[in-house]
PDB file of N, CA and C in Angstrom:
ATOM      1  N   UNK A   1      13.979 -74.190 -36.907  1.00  0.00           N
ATOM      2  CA  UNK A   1      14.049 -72.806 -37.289  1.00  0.00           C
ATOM      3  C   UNK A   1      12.753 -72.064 -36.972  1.00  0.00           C
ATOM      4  N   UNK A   2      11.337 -72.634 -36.855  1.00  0.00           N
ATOM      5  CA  UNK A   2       9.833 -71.783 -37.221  1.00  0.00           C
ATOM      6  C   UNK A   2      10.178 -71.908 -35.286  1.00  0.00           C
ATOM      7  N   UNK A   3      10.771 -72.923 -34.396  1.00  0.00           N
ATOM      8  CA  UNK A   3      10.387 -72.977 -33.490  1.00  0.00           C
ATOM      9  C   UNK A   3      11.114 -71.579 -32.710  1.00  0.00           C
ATOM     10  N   UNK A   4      12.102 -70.825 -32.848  1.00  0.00           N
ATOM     11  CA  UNK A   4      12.952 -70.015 -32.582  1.00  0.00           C
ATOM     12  C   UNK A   4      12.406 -68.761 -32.416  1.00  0.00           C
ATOM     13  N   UNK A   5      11.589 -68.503 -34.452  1.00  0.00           N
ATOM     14  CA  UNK A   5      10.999 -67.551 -34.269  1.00  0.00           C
ATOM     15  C   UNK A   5       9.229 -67.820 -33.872  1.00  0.00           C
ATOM     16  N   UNK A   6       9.049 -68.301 -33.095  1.00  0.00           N
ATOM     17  CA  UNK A   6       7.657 -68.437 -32.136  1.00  0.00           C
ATOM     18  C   UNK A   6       7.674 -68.347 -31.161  1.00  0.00           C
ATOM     19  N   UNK A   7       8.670 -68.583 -30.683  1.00  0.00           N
ATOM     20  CA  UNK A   7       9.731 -67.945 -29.166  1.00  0.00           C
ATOM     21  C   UNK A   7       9.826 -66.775 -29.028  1.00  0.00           C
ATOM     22  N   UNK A   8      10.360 -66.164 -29.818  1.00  0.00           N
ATOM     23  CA  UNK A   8      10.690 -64.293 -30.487  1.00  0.00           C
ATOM     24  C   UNK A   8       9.324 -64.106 -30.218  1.00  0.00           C
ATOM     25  N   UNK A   9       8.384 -64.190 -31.421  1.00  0.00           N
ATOM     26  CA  UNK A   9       7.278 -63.712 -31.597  1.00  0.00           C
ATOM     27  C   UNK A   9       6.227 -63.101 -30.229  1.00  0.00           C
ATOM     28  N   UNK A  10       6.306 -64.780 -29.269  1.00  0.00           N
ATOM     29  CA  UNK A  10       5.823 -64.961 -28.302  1.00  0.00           C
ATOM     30  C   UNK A  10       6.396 -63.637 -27.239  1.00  0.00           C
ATOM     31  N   UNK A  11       7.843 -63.620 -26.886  1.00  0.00           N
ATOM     32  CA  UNK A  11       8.299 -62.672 -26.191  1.00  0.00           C
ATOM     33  C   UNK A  11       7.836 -61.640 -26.254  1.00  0.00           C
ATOM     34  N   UNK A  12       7.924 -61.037 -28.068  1.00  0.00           N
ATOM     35  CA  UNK A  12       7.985 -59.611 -27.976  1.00  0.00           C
ATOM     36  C   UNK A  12       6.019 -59.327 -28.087  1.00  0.00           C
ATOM     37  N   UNK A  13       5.607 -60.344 -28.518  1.00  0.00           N
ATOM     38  CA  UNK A  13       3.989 -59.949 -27.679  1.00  0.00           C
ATOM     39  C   UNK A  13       3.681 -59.475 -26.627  1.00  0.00           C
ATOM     40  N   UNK A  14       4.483 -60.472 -25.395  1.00  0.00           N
ATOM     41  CA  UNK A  14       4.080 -60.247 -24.000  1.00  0.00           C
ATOM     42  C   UNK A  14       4.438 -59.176 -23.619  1.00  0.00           C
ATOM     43  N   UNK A  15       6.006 -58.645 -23.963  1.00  0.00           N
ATOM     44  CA  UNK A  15       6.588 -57.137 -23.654  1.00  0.00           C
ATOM     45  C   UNK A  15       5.612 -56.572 -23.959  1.00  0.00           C
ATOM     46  N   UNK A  16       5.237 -56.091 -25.114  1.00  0.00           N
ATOM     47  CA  UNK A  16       4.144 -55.372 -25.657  1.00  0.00           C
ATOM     48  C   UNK A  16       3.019 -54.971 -25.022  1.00  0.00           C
ATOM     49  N   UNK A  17       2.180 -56.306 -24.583  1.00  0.00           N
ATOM     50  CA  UNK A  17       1.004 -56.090 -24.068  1.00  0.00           C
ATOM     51  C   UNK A  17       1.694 -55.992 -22.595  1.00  0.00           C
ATOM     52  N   UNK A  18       2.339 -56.188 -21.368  1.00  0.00           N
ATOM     53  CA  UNK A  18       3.162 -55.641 -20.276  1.00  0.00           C
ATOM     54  C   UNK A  18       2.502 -54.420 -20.592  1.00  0.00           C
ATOM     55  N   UNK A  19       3.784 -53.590 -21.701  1.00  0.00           N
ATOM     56  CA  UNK A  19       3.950 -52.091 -20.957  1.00  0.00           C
ATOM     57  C   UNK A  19       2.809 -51.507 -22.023  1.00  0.00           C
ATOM     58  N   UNK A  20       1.969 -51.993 -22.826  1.00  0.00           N
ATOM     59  CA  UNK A  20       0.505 -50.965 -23.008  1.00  0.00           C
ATOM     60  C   UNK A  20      -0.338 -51.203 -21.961  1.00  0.00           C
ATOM     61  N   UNK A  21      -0.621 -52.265 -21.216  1.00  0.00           N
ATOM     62  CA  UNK A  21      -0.876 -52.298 -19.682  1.00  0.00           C
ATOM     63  C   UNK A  21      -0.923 -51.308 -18.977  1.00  0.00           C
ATOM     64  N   UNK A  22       0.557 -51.359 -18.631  1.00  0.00           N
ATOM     65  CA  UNK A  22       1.145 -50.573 -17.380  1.00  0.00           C
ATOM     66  C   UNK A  22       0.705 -49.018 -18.009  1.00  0.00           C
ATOM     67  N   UNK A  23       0.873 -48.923 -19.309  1.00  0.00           N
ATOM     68  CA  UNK A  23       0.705 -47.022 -19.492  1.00  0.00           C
ATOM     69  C   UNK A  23      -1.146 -46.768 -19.293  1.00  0.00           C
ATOM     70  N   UNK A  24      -1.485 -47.916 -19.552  1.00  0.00           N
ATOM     71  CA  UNK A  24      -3.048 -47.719 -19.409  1.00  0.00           C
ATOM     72  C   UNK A  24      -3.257 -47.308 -17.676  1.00  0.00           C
ATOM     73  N   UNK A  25      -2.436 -48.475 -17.000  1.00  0.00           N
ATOM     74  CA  UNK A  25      -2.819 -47.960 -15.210  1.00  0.00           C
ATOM     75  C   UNK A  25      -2.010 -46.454 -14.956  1.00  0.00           C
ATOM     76  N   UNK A  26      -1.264 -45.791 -15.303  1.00  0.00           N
ATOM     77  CA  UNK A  26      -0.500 -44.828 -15.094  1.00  0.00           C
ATOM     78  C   UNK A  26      -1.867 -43.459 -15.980  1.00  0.00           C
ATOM     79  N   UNK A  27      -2.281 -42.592 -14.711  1.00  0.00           N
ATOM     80  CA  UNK A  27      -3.109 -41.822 -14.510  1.00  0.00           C
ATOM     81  C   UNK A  27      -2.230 -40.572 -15.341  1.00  0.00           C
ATOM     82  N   UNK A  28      -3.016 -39.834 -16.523  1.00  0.00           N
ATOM     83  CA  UNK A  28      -2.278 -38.761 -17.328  1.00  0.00           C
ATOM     84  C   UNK A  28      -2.484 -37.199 -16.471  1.00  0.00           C
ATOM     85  N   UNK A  29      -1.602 -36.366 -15.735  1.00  0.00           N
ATOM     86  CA  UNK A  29      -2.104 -35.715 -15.168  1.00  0.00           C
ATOM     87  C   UNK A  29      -3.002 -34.235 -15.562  1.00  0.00           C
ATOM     88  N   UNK A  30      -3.675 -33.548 -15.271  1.00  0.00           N
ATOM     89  CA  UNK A  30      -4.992 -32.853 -16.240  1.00  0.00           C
ATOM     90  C   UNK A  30      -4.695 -31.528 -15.554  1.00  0.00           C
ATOM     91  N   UNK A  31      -4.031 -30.580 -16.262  1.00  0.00           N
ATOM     92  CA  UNK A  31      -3.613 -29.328 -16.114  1.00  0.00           C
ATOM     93  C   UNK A  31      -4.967 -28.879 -15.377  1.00  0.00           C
ATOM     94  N   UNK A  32      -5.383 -27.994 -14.464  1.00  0.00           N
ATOM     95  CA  UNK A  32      -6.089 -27.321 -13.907  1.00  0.00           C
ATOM     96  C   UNK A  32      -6.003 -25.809 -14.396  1.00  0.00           C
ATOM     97  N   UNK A  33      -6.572 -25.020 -14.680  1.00  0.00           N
ATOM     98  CA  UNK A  33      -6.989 -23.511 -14.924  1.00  0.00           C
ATOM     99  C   UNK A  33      -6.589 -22.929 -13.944  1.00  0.00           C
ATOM    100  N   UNK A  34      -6.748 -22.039 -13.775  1.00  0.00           N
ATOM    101  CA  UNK A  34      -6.784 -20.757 -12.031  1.00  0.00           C
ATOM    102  C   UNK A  34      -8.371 -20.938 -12.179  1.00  0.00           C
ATOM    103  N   UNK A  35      -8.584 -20.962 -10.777  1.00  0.00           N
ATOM    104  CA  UNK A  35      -9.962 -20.655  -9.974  1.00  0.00           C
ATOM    105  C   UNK A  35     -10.313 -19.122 -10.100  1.00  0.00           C
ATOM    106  N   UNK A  36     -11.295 -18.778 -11.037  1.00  0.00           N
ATOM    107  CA  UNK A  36     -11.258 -16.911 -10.957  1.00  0.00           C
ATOM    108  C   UNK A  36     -12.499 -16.835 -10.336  1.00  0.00           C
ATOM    109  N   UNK A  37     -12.684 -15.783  -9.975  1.00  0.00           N
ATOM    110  CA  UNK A  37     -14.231 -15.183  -9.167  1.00  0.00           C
ATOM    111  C   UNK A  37     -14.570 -16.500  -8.444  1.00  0.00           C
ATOM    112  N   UNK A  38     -14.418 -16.954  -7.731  1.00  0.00           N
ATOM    113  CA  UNK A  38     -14.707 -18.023  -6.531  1.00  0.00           C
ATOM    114  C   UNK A  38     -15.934 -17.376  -5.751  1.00  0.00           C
ATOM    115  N   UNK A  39     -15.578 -16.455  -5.100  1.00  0.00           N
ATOM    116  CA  UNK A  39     -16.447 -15.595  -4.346  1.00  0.00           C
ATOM    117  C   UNK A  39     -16.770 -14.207  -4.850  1.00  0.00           C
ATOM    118  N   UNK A  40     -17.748 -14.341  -4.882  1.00  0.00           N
ATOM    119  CA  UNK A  40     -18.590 -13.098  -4.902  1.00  0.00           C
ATOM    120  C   UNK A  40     -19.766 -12.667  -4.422  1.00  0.00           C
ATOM    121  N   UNK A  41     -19.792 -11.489  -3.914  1.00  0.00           N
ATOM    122  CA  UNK A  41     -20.737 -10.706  -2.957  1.00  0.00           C
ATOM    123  C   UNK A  41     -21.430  -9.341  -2.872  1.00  0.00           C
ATOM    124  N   UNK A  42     -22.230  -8.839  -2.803  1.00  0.00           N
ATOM    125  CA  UNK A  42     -22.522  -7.502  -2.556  1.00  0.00           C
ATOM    126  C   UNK A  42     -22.061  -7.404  -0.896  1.00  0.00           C
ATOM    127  N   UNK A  43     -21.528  -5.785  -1.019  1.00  0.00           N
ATOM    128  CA  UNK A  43     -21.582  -5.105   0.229  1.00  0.00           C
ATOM    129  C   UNK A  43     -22.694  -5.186   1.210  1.00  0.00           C
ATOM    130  N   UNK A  44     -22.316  -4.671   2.325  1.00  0.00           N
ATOM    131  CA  UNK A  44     -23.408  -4.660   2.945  1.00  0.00           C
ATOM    132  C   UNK A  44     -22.735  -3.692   4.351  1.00  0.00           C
ATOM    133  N   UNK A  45     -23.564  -2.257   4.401  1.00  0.00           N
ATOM    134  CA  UNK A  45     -23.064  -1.404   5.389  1.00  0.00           C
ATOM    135  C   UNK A  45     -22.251  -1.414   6.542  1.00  0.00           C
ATOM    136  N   UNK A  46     -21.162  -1.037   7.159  1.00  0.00           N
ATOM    137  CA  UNK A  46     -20.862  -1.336   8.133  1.00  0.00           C
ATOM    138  C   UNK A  46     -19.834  -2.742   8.583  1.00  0.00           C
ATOM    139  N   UNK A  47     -20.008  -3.852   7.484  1.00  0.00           N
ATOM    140  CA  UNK A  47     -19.261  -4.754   7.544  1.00  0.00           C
ATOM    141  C   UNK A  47     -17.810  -4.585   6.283  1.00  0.00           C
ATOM    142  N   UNK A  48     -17.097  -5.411   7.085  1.00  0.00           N
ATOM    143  CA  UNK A  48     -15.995  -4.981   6.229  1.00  0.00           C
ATOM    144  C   UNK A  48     -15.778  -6.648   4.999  1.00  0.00           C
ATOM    145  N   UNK A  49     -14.765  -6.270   3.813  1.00  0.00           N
ATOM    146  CA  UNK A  49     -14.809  -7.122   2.990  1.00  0.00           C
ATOM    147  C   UNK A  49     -14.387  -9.055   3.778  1.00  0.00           C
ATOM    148  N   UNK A  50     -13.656  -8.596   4.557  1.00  0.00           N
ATOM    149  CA  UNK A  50     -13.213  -9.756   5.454  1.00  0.00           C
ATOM    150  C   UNK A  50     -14.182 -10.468   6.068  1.00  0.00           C
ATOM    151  N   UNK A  51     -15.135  -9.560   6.768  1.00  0.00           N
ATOM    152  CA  UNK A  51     -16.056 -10.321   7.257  1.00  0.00           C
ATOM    153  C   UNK A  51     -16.911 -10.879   6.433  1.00  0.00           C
ATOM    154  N   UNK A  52     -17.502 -10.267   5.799  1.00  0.00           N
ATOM    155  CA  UNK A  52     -18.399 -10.762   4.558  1.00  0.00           C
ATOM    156  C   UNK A  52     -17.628 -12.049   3.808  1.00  0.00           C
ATOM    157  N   UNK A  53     -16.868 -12.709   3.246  1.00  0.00           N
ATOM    158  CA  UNK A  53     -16.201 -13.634   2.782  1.00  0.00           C
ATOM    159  C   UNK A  53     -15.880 -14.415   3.698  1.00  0.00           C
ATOM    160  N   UNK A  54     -15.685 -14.096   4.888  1.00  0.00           N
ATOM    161  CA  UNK A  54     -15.669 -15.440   6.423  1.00  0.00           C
ATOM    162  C   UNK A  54     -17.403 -15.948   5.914  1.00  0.00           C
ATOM    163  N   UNK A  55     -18.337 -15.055   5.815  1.00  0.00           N
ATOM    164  CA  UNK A  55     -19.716 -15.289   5.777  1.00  0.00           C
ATOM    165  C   UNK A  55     -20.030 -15.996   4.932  1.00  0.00           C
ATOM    166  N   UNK A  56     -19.630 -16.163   3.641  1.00  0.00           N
ATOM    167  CA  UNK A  56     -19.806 -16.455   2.291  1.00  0.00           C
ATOM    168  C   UNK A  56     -19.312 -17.814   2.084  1.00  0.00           C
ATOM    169  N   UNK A  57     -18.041 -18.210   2.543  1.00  0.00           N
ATOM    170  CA  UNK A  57     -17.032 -18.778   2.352  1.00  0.00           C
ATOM    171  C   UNK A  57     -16.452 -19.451   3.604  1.00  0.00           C
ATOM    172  N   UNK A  58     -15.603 -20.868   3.312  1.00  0.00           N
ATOM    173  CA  UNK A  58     -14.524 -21.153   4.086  1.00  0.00           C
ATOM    174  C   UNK A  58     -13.208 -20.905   3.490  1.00  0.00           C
ATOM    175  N   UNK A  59     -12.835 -19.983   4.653  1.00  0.00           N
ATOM    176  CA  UNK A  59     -11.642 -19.000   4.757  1.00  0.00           C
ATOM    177  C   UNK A  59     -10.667 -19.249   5.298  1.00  0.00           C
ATOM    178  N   UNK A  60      -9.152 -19.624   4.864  1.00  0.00           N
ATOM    179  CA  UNK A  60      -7.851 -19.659   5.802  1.00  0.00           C
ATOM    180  C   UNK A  60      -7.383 -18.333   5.550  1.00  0.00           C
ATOM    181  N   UNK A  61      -6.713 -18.137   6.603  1.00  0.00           N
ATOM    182  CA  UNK A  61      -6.431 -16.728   6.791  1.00  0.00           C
ATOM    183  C   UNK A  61      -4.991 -16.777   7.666  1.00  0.00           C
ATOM    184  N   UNK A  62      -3.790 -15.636   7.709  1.00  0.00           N
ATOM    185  CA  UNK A  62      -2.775 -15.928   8.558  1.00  0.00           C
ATOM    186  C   UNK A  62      -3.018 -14.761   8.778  1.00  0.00           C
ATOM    187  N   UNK A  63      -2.399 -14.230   9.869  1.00  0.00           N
ATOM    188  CA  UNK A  63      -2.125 -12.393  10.405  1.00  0.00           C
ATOM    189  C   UNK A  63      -0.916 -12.098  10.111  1.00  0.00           C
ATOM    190  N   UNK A  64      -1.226 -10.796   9.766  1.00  0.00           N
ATOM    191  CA  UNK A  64       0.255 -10.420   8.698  1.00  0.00           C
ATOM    192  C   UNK A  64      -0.065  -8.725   9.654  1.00  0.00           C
ATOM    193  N   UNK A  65       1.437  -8.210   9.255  1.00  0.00           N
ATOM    194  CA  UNK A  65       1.019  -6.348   9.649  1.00  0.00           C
ATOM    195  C   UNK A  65       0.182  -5.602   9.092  1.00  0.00           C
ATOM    196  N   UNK A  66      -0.608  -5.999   8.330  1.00  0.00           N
ATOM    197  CA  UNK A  66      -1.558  -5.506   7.631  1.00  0.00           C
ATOM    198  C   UNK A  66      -3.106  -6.262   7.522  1.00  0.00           C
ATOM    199  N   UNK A  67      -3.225  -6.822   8.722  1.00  0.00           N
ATOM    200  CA  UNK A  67      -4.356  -8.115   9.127  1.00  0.00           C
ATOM    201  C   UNK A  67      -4.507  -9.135   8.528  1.00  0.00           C
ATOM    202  N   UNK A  68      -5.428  -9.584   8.723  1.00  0.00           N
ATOM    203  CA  UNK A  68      -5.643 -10.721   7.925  1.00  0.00           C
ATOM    204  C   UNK A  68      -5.290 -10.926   6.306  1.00  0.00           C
ATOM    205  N   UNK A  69      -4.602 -12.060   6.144  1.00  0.00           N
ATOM    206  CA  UNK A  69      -4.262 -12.144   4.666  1.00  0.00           C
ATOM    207  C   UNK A  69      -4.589 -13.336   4.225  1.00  0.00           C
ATOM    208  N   UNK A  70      -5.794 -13.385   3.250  1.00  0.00           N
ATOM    209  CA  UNK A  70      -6.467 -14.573   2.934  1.00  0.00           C
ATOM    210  C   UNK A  70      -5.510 -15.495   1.836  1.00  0.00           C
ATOM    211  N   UNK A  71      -5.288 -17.032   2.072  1.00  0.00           N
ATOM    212  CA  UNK A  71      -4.166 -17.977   2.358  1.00  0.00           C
ATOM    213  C   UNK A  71      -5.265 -18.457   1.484  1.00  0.00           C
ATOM    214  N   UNK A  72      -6.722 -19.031   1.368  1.00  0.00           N
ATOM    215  CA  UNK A  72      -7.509 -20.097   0.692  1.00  0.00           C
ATOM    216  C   UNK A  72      -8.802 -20.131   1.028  1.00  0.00           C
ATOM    217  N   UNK A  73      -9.308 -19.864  -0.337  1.00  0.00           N
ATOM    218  CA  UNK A  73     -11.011 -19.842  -0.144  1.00  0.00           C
ATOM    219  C   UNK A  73     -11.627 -21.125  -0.073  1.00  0.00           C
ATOM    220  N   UNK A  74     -12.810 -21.812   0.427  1.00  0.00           N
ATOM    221  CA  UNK A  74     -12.810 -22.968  -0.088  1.00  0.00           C
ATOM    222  C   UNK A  74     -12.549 -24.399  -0.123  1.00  0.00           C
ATOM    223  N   UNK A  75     -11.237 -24.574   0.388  1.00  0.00           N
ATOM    224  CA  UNK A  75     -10.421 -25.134   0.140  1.00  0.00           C
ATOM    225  C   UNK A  75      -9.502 -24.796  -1.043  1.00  0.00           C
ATOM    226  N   UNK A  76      -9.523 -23.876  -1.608  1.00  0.00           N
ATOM    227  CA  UNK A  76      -8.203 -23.513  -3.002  1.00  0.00           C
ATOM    228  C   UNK A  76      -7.267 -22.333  -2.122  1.00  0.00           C
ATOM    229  N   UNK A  77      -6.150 -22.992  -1.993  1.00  0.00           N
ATOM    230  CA  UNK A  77      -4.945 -22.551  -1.388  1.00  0.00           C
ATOM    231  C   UNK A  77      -4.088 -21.400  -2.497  1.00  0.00           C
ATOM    232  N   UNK A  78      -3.643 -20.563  -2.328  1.00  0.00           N
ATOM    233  CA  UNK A  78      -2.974 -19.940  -3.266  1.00  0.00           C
ATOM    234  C   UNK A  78      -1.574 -20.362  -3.394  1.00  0.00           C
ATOM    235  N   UNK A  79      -1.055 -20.288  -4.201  1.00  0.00           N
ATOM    236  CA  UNK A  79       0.619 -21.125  -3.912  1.00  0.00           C
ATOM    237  C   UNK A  79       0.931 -20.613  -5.675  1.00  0.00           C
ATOM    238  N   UNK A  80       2.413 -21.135  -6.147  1.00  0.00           N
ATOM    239  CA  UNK A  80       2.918 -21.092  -7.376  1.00  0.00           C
ATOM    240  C   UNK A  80       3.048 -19.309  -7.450  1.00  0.00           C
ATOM    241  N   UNK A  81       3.243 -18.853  -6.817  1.00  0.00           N
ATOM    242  CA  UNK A  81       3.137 -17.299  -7.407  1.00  0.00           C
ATOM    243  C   UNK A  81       1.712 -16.543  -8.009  1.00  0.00           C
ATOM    244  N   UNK A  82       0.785 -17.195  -7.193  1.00  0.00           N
ATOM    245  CA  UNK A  82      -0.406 -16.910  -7.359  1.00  0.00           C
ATOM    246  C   UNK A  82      -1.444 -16.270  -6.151  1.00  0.00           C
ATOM    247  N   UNK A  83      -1.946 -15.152  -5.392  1.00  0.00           N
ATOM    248  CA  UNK A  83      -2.426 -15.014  -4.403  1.00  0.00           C
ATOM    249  C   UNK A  83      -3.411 -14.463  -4.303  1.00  0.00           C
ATOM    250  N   UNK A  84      -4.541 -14.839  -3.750  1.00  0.00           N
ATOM    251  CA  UNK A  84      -5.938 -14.469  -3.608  1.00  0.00           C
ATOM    252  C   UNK A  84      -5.441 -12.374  -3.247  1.00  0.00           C
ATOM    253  N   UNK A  85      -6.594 -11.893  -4.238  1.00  0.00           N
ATOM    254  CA  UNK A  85      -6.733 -10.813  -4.485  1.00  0.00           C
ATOM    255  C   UNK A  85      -8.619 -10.600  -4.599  1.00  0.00           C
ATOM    256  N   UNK A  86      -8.957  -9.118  -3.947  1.00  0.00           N
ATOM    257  CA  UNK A  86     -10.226  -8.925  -3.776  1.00  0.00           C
ATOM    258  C   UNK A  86     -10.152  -7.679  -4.794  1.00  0.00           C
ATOM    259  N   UNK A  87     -11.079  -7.507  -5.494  1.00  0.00           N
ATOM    260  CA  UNK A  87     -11.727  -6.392  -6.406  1.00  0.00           C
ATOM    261  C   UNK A  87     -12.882  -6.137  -5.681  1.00  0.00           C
ATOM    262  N   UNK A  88     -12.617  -4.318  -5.665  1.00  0.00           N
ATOM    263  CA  UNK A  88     -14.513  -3.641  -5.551  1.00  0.00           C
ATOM    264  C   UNK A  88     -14.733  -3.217  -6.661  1.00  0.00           C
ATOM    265  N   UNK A  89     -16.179  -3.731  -6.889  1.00  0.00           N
ATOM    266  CA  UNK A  89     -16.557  -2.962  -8.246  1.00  0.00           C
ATOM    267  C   UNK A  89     -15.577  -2.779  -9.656  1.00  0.00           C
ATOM    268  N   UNK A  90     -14.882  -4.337  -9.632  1.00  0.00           N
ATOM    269  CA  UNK A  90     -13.967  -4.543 -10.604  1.00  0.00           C
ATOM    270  C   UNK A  90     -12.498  -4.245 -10.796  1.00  0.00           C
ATOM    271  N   UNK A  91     -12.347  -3.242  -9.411  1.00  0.00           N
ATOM    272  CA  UNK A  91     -11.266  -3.011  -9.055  1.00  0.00           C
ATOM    273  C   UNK A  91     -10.571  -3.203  -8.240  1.00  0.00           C
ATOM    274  N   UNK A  92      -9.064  -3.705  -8.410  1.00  0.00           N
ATOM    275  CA  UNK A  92      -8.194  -4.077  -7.441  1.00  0.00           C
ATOM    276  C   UNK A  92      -8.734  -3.297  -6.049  1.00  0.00           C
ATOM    277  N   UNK A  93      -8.642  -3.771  -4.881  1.00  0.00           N
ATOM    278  CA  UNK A  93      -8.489  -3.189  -3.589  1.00  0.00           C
ATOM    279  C   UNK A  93      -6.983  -3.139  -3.389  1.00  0.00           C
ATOM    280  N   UNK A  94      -6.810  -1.782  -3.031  1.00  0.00           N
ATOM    281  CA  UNK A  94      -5.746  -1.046  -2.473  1.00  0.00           C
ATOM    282  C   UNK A  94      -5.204  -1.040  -0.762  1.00  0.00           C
ATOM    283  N   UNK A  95      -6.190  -1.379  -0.291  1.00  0.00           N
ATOM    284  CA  UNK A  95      -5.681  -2.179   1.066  1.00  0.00           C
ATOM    285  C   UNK A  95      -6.634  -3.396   1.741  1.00  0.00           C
ATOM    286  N   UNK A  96      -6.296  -3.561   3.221  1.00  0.00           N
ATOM    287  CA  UNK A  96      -6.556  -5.132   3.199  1.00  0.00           C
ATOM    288  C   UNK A  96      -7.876  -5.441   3.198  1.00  0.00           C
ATOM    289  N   UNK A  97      -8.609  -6.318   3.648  1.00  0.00           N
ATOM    290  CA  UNK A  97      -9.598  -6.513   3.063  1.00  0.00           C
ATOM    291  C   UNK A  97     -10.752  -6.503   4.527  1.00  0.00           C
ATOM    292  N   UNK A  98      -9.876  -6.810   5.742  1.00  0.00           N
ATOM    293  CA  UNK A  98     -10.387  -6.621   7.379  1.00  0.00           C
ATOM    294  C   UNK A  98     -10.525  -4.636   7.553  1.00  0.00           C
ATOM    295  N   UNK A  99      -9.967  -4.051   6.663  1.00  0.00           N
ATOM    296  CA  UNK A  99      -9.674  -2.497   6.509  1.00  0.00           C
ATOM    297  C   UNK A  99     -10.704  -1.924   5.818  1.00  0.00           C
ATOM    298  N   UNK A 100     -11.055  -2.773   4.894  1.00  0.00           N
ATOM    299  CA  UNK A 100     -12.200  -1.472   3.799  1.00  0.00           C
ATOM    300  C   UNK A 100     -13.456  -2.209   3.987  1.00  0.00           C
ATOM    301  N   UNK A 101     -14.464  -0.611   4.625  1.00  0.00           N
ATOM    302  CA  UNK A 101     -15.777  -0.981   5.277  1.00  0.00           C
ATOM    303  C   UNK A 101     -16.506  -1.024   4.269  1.00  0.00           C
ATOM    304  N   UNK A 102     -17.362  -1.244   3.585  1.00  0.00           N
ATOM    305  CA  UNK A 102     -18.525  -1.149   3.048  1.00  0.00           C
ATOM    306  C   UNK A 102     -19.256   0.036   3.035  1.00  0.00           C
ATOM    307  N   UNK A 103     -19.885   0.555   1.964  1.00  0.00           N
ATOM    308  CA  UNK A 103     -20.803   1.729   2.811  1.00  0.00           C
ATOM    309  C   UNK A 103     -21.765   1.722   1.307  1.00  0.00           C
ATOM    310  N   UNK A 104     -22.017   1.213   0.766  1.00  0.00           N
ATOM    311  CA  UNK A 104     -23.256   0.558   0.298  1.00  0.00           C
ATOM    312  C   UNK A 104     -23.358  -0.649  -0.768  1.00  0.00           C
ATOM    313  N   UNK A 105     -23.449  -0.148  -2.170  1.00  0.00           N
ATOM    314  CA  UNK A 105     -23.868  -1.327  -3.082  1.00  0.00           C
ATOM    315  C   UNK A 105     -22.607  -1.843  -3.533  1.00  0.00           C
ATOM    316  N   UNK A 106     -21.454  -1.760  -3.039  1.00  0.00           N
ATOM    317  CA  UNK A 106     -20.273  -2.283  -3.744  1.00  0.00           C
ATOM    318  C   UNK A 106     -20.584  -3.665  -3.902  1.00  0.00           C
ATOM    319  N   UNK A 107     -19.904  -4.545  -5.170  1.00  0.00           N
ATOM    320  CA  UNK A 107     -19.688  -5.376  -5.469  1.00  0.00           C
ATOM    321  C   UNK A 107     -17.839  -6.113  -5.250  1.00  0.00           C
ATOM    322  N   UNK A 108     -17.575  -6.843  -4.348  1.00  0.00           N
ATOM    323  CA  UNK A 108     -17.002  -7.963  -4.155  1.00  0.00           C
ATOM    324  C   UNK A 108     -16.668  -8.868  -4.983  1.00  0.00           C
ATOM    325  N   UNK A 109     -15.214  -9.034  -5.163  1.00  0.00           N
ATOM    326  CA  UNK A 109     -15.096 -10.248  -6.125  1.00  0.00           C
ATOM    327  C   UNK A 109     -13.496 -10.512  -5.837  1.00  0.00           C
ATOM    328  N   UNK A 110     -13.608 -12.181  -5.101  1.00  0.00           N
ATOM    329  CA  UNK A 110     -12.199 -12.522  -5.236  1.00  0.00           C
ATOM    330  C   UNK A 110     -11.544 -13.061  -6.161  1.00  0.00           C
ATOM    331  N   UNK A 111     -10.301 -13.254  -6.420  1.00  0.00           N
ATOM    332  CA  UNK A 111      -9.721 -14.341  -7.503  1.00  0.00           C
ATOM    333  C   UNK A 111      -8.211 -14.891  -7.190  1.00  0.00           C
ATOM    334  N   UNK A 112      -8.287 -15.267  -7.796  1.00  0.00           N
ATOM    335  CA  UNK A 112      -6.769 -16.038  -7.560  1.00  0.00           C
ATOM    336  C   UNK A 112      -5.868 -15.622  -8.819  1.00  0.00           C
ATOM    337  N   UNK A 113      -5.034 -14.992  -8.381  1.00  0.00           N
ATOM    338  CA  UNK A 113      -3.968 -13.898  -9.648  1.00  0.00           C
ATOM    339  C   UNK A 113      -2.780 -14.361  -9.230  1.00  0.00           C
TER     340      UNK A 113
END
């Protein structure tokens, strides 16, 4: 009879220690934030926001009818319903970013929205 349950015992140990094992090797995955203000820059005369952030930054970019449309700063890709957006001086930019020149102390700031 003691030998039966030492058999049992034995089994349901090994199950045990098995799968607290296995959950220990199984990596918990770690929510990430949004990347905000990545880049930031002062103006600088004559150059436009596009160029300045090629300068600053590694830039993917696709051509769209409205020029260049920045795809990933960095390496941080925009995706999920999320797309790199430039602020001047805290404010949304209203067109593209190869389009609006500089013409003095503006402040630059991308993010991922």
């Amino acid at each position: 009879m003691k030998k039966p349950k030492i058999i049992f015992i034995f089994v349901l140990a090994v199950v045990l220690l098995v799968a607290a094992v296995s959950n220990l090797a199984t990596p918990t995955p770690v929510k990430n934030s949004p990347v905000k203000n990545l880049v930031e820059y002062p103006c600088q005369p004559g150059k436009t926001a596009f160029d300045l952030l090629e300068e600053s930054a590694s830039v993917d970019a696709k051509d769209s009818s409205f020029g260049k449309m920045v795809t990933g700063i960095n390496g941080v890709s925009q995706d999920n319903g999320k797309y790199w957006l430039y602020l001047v001086d805290n404010k949304e930019a209203t067109i593209g970013a190869q389009a609006y020149n500089c013409i003095g102390n503006e402040q630059i700031k991308w993010e991922l929205k």
